[in-house]
C-alpha atoms as a PDB file:
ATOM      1  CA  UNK A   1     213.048 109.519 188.057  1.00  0.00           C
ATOM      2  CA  UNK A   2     213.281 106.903 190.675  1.00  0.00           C
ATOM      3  CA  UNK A   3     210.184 105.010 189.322  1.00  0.00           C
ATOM      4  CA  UNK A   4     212.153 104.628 186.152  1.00  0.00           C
ATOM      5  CA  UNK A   5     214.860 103.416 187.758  1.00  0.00           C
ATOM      6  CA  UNK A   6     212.775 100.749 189.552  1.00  0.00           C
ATOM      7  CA  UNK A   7     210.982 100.093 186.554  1.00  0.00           C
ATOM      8  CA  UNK A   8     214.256  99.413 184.440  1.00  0.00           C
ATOM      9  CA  UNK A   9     215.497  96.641 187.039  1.00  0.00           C
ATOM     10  CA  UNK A  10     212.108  95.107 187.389  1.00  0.00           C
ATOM     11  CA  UNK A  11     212.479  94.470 183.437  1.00  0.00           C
ATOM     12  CA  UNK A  12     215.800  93.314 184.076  1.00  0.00           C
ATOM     13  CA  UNK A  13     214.673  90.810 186.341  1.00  0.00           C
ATOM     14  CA  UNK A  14     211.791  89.717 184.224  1.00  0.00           C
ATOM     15  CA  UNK A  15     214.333  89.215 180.763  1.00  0.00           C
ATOM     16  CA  UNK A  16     212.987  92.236 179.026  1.00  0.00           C
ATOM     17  CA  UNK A  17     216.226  94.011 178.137  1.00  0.00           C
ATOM     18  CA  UNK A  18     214.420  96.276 175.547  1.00  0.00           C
ATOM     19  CA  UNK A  19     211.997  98.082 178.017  1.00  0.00           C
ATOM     20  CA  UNK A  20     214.266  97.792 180.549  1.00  0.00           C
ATOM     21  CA  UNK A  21     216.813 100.228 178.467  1.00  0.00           C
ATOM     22  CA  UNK A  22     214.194 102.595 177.209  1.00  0.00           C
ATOM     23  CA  UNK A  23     213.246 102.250 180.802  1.00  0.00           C
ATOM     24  CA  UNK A  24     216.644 103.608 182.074  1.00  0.00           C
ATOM     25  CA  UNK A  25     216.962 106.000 178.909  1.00  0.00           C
ATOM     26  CA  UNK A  26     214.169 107.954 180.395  1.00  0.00           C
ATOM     27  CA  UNK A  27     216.138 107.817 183.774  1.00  0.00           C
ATOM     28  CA  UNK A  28     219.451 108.975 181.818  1.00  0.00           C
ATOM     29  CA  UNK A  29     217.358 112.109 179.982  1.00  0.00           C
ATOM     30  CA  UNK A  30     215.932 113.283 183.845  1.00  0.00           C
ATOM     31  CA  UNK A  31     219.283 113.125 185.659  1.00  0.00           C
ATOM     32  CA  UNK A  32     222.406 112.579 183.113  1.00  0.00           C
ATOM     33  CA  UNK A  33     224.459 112.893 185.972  1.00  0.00           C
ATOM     34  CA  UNK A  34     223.134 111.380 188.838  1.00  0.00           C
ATOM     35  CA  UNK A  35     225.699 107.995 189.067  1.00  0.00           C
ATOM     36  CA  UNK A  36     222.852 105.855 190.313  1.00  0.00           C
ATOM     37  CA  UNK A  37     221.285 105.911 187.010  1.00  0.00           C
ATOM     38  CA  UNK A  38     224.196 105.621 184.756  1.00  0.00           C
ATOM     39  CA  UNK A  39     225.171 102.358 187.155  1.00  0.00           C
ATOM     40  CA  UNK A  40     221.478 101.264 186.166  1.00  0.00           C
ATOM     41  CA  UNK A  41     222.232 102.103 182.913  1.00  0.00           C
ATOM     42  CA  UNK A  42     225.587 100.380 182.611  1.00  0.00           C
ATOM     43  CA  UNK A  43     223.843  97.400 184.096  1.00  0.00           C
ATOM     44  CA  UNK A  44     221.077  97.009 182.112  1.00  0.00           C
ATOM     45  CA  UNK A  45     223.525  97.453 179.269  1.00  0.00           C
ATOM     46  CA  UNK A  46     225.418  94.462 180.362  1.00  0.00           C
ATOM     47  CA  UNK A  47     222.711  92.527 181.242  1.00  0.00           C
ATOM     48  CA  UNK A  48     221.747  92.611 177.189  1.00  0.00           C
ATOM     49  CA  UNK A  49     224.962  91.800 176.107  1.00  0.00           C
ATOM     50  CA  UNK A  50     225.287  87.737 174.830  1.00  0.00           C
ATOM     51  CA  UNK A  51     227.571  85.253 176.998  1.00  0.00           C
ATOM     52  CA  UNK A  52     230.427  87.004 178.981  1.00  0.00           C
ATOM     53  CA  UNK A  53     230.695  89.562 176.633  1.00  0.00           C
ATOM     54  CA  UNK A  54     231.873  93.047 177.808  1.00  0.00           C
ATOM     55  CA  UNK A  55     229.846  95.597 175.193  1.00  0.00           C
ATOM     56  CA  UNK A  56     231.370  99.145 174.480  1.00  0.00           C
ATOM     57  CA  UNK A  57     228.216 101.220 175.623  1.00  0.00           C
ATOM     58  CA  UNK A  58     228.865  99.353 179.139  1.00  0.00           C
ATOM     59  CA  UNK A  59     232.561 100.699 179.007  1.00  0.00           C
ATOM     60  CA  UNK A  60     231.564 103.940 178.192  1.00  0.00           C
ATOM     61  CA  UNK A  61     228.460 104.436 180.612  1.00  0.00           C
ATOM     62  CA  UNK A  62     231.703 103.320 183.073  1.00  0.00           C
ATOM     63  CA  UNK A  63     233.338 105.914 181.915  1.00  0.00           C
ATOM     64  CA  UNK A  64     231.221 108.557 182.465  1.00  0.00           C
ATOM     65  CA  UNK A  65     230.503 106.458 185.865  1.00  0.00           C
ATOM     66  CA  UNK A  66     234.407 107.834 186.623  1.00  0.00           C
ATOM     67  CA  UNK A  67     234.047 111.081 185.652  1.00  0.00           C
ATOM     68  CA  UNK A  68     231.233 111.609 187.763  1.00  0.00           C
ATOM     69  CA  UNK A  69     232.473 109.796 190.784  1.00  0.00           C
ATOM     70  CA  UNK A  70     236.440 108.849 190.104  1.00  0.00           C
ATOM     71  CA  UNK A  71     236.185 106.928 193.099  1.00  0.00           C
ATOM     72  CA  UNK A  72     233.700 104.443 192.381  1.00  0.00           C
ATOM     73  CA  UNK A  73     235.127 100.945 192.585  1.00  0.00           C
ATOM     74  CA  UNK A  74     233.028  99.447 190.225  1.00  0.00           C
ATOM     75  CA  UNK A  75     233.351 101.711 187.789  1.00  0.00           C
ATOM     76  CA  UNK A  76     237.577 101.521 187.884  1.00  0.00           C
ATOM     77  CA  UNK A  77     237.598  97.740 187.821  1.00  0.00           C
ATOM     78  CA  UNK A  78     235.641  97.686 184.345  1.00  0.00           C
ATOM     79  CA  UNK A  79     237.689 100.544 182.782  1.00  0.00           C
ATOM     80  CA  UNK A  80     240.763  99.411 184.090  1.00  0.00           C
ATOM     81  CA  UNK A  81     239.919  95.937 182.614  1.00  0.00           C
ATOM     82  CA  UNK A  82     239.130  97.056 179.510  1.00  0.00           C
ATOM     83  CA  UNK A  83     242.258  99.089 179.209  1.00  0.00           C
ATOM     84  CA  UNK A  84     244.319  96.362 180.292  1.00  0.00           C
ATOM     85  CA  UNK A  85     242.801  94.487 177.156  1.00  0.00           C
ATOM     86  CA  UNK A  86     243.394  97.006 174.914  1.00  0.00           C
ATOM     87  CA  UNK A  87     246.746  97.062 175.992  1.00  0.00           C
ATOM     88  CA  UNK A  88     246.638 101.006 177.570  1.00  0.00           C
END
């Protein structure tokens, strides 16, 4: 699982957002719920998003982020930014 993980951000790194989320999608299938991975995840999700743009699968992988560790920092700025634009 690791090695997919590595693999992911070393596709990251080289602009290769597609391989770098199948990458990370056969990260996600091994360990669903290991936070690591769904940070890697919500990463590489962002990292394929155009401009500043904030994409909904990002939100969401932060959202499960939360539920897996409600005390991850990261993980409450972004949902508590996007719920401050939605106006929750």
């Amino acid at each position: 699982m690791a090695g997919w993980v590595r693999l992911a951000h070393a596709y990251n790194v080289l602009g290769e957002p597609d391989k770098a989320r199948a990458a990370i999608d056969h990260a996600v299938r091994l360990k669903p719920g290991d936070v690591g991975v769904q940070l890697t995840l919500a990463e590489t999700q962002k990292d394929a998003a155009p401009g500043d743009d904030t994409p909904a699968d990002f939100i969401a992988t932060m959202r499960t982020v939360l539920k897996l560790d409600p005390a991850n920092v990261q993980a409450l700025y972004y949902v508590g930014l996007a719920e401050q634009k939605a106006g929750i």
